[in-house]
Protein backbone atom coordinates (compact mmCIF):
# COMPACT_ATOMS: atom_id res chain seq x y z
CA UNK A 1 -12.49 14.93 -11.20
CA UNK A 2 -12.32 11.01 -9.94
CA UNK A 3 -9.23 8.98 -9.69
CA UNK A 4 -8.58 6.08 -11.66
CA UNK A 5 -8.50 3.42 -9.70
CA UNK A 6 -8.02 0.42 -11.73
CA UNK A 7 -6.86 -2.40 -9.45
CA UNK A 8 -7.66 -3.71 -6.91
CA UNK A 9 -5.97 -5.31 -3.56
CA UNK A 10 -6.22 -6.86 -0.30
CA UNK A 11 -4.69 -5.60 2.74
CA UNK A 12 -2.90 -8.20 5.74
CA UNK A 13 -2.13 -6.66 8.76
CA UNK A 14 -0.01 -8.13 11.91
CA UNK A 15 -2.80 -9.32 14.55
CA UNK A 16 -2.19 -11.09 17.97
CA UNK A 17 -1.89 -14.72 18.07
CA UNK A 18 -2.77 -16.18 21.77
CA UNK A 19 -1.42 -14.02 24.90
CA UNK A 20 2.07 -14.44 24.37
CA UNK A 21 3.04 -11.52 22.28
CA UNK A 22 3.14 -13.21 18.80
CA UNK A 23 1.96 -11.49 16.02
CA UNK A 24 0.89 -12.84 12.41
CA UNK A 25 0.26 -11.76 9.25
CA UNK A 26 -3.79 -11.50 8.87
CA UNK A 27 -6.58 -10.99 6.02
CA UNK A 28 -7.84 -7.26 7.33
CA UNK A 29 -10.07 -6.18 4.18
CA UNK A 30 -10.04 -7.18 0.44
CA UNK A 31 -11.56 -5.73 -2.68
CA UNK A 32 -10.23 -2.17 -2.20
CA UNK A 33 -9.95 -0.14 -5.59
CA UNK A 34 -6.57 1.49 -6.07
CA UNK A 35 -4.22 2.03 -8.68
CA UNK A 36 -0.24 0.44 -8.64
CA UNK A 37 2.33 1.93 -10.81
CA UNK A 38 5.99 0.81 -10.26
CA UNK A 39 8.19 3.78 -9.23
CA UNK A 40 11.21 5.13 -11.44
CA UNK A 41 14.88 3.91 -10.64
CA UNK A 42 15.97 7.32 -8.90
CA UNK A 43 12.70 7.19 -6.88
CA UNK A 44 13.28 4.16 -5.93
CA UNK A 45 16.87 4.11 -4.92
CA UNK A 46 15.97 7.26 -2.79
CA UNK A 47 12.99 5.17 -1.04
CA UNK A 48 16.16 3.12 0.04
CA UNK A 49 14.83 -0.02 -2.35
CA UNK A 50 15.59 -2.40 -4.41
CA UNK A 51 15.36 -1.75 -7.93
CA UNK A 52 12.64 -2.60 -9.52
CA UNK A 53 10.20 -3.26 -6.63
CA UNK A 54 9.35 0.53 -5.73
CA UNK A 55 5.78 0.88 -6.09
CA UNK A 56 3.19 3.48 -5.92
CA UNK A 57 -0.08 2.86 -4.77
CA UNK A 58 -3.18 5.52 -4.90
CA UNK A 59 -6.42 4.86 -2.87
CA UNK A 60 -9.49 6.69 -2.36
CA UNK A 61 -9.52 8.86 1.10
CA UNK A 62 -10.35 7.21 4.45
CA UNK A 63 -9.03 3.62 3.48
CA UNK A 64 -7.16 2.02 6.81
CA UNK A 65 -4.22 1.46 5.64
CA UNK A 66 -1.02 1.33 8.13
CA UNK A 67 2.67 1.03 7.47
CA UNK A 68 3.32 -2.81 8.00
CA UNK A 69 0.49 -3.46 6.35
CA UNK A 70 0.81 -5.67 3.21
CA UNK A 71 -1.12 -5.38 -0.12
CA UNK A 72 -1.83 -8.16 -2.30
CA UNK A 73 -2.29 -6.75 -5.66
CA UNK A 74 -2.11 -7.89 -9.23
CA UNK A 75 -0.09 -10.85 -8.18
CA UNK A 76 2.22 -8.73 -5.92
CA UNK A 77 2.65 -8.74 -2.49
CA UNK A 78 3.49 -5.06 -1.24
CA UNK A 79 4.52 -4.21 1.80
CA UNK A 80 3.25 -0.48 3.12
CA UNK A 81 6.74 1.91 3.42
CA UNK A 82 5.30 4.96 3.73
CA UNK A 83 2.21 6.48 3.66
CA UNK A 84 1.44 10.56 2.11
CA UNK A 85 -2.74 11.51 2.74
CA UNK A 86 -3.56 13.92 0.65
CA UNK A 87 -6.80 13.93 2.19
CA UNK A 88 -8.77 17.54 1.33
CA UNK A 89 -6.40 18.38 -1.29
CA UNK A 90 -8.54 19.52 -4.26
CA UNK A 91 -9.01 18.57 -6.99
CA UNK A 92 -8.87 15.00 -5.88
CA UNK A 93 -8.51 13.65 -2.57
CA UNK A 94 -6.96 10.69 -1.81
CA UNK A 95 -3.93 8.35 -0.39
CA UNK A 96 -0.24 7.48 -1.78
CA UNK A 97 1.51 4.37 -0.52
CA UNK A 98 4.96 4.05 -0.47
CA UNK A 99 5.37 0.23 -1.19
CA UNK A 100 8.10 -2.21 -2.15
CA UNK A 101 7.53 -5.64 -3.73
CA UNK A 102 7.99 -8.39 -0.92
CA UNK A 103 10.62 -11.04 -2.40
């Protein structure tokens, strides 16, 4: 079985700027294939979220992905939540991000 992973994204990540602690938003990888679903209203109010920008994201296994991290995806930015690997599960191995839709 294979997942079907129709989209795809780029992923920004929080690198140093200079030597004086500051930290900024960075390109870290694009053209990673995943698939984004937006989350149902009781999901999402659980996740502590605003309604209506709960996502779901599924990747293949192994992608770097971090919580901070933001996705750029379908015209969305996401920002990572939480993070589930389901890495070695069978049938299908892979990675769910907990994301919510960055205003």
């Amino acid at each position: 079985m294979m997942l079907l992973l129709n989209h795809t994204c780029t992923v920004s990540r929080d690198s140093p700027v200079g030597t004086n602690g500051r930290m900024k938003m960075q390109l870290y990888k694009t053209g990673i294939r995943c698939l984004a679903l937006p989350m149902g209203s009781a999901v999402t109010i659980q996740n502590e979220m605003q309604m209506g920008r709960g996502f779901e994201v599924s990747m293949g296994p192994g992608e770097d992905i971090k919580v901070g991290d933001q996705l750029s995806c379908n015209g969305m930015i996401l920002s990572v939540k939480y993070i589930r690997d389901y890495t070695n599960v069978p049938p299908v191995s892979h990675i769910e991000l907990v994301c919510e839709q960055v205003i």
